[in-house]
Protein backbone atom coordinates (compact mmCIF):
# COMPACT_ATOMS: atom_id res chain seq x y z
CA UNK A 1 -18.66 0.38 -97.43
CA UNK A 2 -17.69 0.36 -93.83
CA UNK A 3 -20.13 1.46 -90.83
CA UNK A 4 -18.57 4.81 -89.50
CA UNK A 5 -19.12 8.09 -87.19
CA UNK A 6 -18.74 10.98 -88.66
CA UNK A 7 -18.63 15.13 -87.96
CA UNK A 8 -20.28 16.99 -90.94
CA UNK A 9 -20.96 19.85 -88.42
CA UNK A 10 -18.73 20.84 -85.12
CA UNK A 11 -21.16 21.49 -82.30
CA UNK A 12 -22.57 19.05 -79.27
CA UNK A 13 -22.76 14.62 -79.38
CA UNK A 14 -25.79 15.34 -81.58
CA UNK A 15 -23.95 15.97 -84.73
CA UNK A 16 -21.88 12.73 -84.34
CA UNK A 17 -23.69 10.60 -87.54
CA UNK A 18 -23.67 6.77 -87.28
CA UNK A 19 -23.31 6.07 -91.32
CA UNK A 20 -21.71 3.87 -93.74
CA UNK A 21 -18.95 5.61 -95.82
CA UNK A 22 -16.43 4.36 -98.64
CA UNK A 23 -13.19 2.96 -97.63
CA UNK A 24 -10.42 3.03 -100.28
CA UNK A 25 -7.75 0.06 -100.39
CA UNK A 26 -4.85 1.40 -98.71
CA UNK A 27 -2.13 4.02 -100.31
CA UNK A 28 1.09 3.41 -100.68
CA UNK A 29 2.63 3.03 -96.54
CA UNK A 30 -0.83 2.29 -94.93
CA UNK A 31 -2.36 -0.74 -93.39
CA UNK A 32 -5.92 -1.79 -93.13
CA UNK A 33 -7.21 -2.48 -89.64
CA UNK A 34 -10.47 -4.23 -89.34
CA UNK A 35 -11.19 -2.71 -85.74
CA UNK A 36 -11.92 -5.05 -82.75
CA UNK A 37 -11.88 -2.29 -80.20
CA UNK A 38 -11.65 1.37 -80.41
CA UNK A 39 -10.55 3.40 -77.68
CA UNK A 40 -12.57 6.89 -76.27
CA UNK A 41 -10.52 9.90 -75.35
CA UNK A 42 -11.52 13.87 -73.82
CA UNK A 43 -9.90 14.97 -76.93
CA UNK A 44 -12.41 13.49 -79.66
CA UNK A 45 -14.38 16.21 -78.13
CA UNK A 46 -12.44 18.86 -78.71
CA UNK A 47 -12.50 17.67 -82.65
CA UNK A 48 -16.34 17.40 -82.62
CA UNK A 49 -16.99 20.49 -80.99
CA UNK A 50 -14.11 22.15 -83.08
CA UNK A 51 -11.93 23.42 -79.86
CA UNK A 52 -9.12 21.79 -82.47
CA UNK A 53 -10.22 21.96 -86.03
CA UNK A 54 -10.48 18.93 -88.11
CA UNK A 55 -8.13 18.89 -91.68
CA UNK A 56 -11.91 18.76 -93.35
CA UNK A 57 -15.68 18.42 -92.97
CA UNK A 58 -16.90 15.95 -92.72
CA UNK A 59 -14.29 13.89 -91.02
CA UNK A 60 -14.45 10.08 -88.86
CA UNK A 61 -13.88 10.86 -85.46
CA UNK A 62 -11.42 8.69 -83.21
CA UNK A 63 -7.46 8.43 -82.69
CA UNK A 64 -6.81 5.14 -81.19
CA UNK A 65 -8.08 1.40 -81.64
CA UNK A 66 -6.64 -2.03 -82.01
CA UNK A 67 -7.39 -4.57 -84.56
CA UNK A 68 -6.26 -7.08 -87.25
CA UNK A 69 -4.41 -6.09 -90.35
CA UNK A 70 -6.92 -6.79 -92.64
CA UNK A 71 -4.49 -5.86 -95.95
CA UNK A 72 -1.33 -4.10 -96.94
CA UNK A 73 -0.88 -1.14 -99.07
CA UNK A 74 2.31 -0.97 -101.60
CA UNK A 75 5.63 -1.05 -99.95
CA UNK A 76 4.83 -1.88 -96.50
CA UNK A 77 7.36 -3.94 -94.46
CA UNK A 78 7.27 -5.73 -91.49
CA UNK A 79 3.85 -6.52 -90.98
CA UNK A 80 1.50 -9.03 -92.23
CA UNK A 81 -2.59 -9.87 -92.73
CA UNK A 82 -3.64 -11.27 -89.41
CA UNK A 83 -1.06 -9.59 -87.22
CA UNK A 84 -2.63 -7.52 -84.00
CA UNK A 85 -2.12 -4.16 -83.86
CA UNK A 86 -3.02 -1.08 -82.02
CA UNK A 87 -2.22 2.47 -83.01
CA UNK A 88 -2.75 6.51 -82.46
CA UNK A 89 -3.21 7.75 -85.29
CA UNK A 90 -4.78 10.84 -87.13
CA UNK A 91 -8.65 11.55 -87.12
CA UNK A 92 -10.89 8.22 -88.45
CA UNK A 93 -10.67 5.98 -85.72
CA UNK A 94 -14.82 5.19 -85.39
CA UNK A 95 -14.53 3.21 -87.66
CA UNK A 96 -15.17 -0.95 -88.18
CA UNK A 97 -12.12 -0.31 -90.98
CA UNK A 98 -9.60 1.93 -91.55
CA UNK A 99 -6.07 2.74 -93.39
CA UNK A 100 -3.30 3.55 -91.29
CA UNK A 101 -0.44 4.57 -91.97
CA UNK A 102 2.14 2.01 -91.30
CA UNK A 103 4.55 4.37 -89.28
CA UNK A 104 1.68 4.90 -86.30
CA UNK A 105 1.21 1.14 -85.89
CA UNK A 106 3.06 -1.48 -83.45
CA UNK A 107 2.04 -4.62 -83.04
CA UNK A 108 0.35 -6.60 -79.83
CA UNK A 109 2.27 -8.72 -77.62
CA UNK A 110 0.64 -11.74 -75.82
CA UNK A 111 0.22 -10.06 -72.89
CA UNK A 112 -1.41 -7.60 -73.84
CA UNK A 113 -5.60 -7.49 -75.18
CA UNK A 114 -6.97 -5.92 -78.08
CA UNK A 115 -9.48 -4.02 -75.78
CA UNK A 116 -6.16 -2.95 -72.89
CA UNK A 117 -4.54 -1.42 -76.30
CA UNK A 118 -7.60 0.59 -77.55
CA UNK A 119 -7.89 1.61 -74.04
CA UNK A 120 -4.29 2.88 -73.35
CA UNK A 121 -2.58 3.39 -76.21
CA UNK A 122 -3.26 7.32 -75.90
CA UNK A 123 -3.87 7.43 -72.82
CA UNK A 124 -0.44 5.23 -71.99
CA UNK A 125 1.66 6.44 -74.45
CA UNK A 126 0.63 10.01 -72.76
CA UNK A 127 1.17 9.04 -69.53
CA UNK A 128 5.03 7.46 -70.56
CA UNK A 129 5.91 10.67 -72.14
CA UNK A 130 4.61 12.51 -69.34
CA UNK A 131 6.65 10.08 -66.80
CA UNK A 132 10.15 9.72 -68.51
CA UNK A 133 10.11 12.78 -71.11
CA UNK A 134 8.48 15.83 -69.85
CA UNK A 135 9.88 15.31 -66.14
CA UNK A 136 11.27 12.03 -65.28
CA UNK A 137 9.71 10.46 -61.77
CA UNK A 138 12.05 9.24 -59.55
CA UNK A 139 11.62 7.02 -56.51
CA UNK A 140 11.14 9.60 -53.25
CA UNK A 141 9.80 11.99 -55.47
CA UNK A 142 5.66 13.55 -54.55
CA UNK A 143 3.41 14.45 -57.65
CA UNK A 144 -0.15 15.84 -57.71
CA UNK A 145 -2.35 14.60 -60.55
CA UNK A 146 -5.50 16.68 -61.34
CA UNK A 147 -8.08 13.83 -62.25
CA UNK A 148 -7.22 11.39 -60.95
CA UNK A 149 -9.58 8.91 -61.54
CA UNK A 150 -9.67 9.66 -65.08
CA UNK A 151 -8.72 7.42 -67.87
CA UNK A 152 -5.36 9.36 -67.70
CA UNK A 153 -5.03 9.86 -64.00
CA UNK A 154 -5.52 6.17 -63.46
CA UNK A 155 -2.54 4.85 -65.58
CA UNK A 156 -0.45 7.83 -64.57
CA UNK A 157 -0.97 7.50 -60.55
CA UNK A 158 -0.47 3.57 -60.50
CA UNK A 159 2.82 3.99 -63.34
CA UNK A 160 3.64 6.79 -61.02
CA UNK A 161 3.62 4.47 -57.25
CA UNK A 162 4.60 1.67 -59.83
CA UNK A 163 8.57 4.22 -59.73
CA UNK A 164 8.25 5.02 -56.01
CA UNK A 165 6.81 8.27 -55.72
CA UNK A 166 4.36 9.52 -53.64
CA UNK A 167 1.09 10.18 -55.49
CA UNK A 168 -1.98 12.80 -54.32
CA UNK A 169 -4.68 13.02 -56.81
CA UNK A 170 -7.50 15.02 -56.84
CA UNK A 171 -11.53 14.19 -57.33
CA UNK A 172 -14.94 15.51 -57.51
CA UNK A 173 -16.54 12.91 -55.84
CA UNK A 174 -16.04 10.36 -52.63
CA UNK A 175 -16.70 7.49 -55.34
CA UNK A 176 -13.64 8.88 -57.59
CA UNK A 177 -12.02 9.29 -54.65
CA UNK A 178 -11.81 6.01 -53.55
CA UNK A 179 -11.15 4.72 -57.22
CA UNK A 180 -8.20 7.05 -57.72
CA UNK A 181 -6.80 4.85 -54.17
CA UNK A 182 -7.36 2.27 -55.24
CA UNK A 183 -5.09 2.81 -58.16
CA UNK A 184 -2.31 4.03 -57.11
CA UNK A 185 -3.15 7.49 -55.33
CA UNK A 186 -1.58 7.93 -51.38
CA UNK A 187 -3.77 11.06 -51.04
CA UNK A 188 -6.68 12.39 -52.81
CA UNK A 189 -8.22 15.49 -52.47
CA UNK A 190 -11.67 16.42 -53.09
CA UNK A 191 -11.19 19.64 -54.87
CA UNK A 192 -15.11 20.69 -54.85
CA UNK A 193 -15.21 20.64 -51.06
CA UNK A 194 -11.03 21.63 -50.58
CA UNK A 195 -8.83 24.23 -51.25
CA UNK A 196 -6.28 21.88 -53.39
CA UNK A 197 -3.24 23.79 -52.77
CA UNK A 198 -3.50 24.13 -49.10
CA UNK A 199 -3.88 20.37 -48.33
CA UNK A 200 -0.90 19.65 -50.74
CA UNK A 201 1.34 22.03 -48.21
CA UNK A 202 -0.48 19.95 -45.54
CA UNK A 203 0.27 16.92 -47.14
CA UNK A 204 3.48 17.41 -47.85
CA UNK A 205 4.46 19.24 -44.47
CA UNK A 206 5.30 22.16 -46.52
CA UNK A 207 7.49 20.76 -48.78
CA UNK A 208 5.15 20.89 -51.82
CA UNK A 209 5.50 18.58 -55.13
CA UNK A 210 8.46 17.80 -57.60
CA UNK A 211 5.95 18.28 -60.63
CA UNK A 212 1.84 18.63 -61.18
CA UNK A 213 0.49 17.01 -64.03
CA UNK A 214 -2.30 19.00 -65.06
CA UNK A 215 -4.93 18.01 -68.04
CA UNK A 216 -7.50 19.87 -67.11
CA UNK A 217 -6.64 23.21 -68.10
CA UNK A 218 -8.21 26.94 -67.46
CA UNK A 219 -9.33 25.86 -63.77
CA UNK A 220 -6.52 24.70 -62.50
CA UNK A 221 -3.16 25.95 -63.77
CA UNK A 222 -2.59 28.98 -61.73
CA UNK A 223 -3.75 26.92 -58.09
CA UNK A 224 -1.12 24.62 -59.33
CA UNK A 225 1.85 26.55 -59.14
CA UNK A 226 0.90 26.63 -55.10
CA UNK A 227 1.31 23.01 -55.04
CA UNK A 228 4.83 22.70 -56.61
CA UNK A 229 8.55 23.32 -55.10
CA UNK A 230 10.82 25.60 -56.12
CA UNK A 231 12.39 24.64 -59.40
CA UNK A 232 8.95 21.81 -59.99
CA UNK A 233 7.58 21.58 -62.91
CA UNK A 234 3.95 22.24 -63.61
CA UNK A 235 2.96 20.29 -67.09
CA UNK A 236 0.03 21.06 -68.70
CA UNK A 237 -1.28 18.32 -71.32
CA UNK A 238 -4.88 18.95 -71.88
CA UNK A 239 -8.04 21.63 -71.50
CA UNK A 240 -10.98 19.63 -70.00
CA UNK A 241 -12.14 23.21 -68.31
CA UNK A 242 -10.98 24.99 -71.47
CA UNK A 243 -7.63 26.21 -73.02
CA UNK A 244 -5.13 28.22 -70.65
CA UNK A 245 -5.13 31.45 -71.87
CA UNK A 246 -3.07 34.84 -71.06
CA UNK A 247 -0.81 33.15 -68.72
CA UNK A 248 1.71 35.32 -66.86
CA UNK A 249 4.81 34.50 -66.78
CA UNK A 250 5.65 36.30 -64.10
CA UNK A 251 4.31 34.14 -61.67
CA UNK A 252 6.94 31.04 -62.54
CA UNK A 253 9.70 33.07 -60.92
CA UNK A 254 7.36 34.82 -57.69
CA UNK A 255 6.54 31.09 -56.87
CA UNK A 256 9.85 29.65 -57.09
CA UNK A 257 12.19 29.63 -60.87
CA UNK A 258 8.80 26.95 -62.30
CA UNK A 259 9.26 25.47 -65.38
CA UNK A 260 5.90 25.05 -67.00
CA UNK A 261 5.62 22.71 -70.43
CA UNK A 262 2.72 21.97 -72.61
CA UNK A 263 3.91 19.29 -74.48
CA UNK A 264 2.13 16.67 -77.28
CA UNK A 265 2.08 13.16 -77.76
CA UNK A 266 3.01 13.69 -81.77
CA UNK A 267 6.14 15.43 -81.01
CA UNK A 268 7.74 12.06 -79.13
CA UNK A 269 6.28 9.70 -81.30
CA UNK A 270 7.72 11.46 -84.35
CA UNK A 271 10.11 8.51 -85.19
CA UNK A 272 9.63 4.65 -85.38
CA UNK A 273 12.37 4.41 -82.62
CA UNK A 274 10.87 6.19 -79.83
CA UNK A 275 7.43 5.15 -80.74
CA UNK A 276 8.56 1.42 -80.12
CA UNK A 277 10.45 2.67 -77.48
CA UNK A 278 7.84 4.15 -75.86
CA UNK A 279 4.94 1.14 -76.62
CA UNK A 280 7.51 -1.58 -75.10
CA UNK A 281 7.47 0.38 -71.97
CA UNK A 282 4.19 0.85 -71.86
CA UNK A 283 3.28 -2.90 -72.72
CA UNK A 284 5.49 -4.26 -70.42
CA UNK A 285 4.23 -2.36 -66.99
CA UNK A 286 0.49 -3.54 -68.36
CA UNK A 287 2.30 -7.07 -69.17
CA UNK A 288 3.51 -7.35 -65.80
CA UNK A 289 0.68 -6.40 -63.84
CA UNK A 290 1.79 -3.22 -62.46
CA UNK A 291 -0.55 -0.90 -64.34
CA UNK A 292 -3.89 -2.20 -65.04
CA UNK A 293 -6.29 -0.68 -67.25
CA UNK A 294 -9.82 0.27 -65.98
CA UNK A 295 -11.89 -0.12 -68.38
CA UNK A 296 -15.31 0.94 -66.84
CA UNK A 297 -17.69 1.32 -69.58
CA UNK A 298 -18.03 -0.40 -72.64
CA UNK A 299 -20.35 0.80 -76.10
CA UNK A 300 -21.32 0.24 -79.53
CA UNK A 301 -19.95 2.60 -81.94
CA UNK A 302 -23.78 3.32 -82.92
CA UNK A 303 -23.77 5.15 -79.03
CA UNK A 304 -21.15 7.31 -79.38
CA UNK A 305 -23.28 10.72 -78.66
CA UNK A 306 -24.43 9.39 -75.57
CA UNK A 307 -20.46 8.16 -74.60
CA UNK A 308 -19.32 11.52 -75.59
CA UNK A 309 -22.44 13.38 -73.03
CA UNK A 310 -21.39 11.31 -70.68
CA UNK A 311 -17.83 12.21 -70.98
CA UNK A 312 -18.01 15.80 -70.92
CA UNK A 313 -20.84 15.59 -68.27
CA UNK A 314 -17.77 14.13 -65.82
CA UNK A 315 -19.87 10.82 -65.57
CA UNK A 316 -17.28 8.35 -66.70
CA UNK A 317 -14.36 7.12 -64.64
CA UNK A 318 -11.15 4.89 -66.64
CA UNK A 319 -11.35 4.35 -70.03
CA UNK A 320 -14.11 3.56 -72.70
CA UNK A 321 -14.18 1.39 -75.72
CA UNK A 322 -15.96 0.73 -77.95
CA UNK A 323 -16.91 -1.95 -80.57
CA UNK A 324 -17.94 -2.33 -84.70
């Protein structure tokens, strides 16, 4: 028996149950992890509440963590019992052991701590995709990042500065504000007191941004195409506000020939190539000291309801973890 949360209901934090559960030896391609750190992310709501639907109830919340491999299942290669990992993974990640499947896994360098991999290895393998897949960042280029003092927007705008571009973020608040600076933003906007798009044209003396990377979703998309240059690129990676719906078209060629992507961190890490393509680059900007992760609050796994109220009440800034 391992101590676990689980959903047995979708609805609000309260249905999040702090329980032991059975743990099978791993199948056939899986490690165990015993967990050391386990990583929080704006999508584990989504699960809970059932915005996305779960394979089954009940079901372990959680898609990230970092560990030790505790045990191999048959036919695994190239890992062994006490190597560090970290890992995104499928649902069953709160959790003080899991099986996972070999393929998600990479292990830890040095550099790099078991807490800085449960709290970026979403959130950072995210942000590479979103920097060098869905439009590549070059040096000169501006960007707008909603969020940005989110776990998300922090990584992204200092990863983003970290290639030469010119970063605005936005906020909802002068603390967030100066946070999102402080990590990498060259403007931020307070978007409850501002009308974003106008001070991006006054930012940018008119010239607008290269691409807008956009997780929050229903509240923002259609301001954002103000924001972007003709031929920019608006991408679209989550739905804090709520899922874009009914979206015209239309509107990508009246504001300038857009492109406008929604794309997924499964579809990149599909194959064991990119995925350790993608993980060195992300360790080694962390490993250097050019992105640091901010990890601003810290939890037993027995308090996830109250993490998860206080991440869809907008009260958290950087990332979470959380510990066995």
């Amino acid at each position: 028996m391992v101590a676990a949360v689980r959903v047995h209901r979708y609805g609000g934090p309260e249905v999040l149950t702090y329980e032991d559960v059975d743990l099978p030896p791993p199948a056939p391609g899986e490690i165990r992890v015993r967990q050391t750190a386990i990583g929080v992310n704006y999508i584990d709501t989504y699960f809970r509440s059932g915005q996305y639907q779960a394979p089954s109830l009940p079901f372990i919340s959680g898609n990230e963590a970092a560990g030790e491999v505790a045990s191999l299942g048959q036919g695994v290669a190239g890992f062994a019992p006490g190597d560090r990992v970290a890992y995104v993974a499928g649902l069953g990640c709160y959790a003080a052991e899991r099986n996972v499947p070999v393929a998600a896994a990479v292990k830890l360098p040095d550099g790099v701590s078991d807490e800085d991999a449960a709290a970026m290895m979403l959130k950072g393998l995210t942000v590479e995709y979103l920097l060098h897949r869905s439009y590549k960042v070059r040096s000169g280029d501006t960007i707008l990042v909603h969020a940005a003092a989110g776990g998300v927007g922090l990584i992204l705008s200092q990863w983003a500065k970290h290639l030469g571009a010119t970063v605005i973020g936005t906020a909802g608040t002068e603390e967030k504000a100066a946070l999102a600076k402080a990590n990498g933003c060259d403007h931020v906007i307070l978007y409850r007191q501002d009308d974003f798009p106008a001070r991006v044209r006054e930012i940018t003396d008119g010239k607008l941004c290269a691409a807008v990377y956009d997780g929050v979703g229903k509240d923002t998309v259609v301001q954002s195409l103000d924001c972007i240059r003709p031929h920019g690129v608006l991408v679209n990676f989550g739905s804090a506000s709520g899922p874009v719906e009914n979206f015209n078209l239309g509107l990508l060629s009246a504001k300038g020939s857009l492109y406008v992507t929604r794309p997924t961190l499964n579809s990149f890490t599909s194959t064991r190539e990119t995925l350790d393509e993608m993980a060195a680059n992300l360790f080694g900007v962390v490993a250097s000291g050019a992105v640091k992760i901010a990890i601003n609050r810290r939890a037993k796994l027995a308090e996830a309801a109250d993490i998860h109220r206080a991440l869809e009440g907008r009260e958290t800034t950087g990332a979470i973890v959380m510990t066995p």
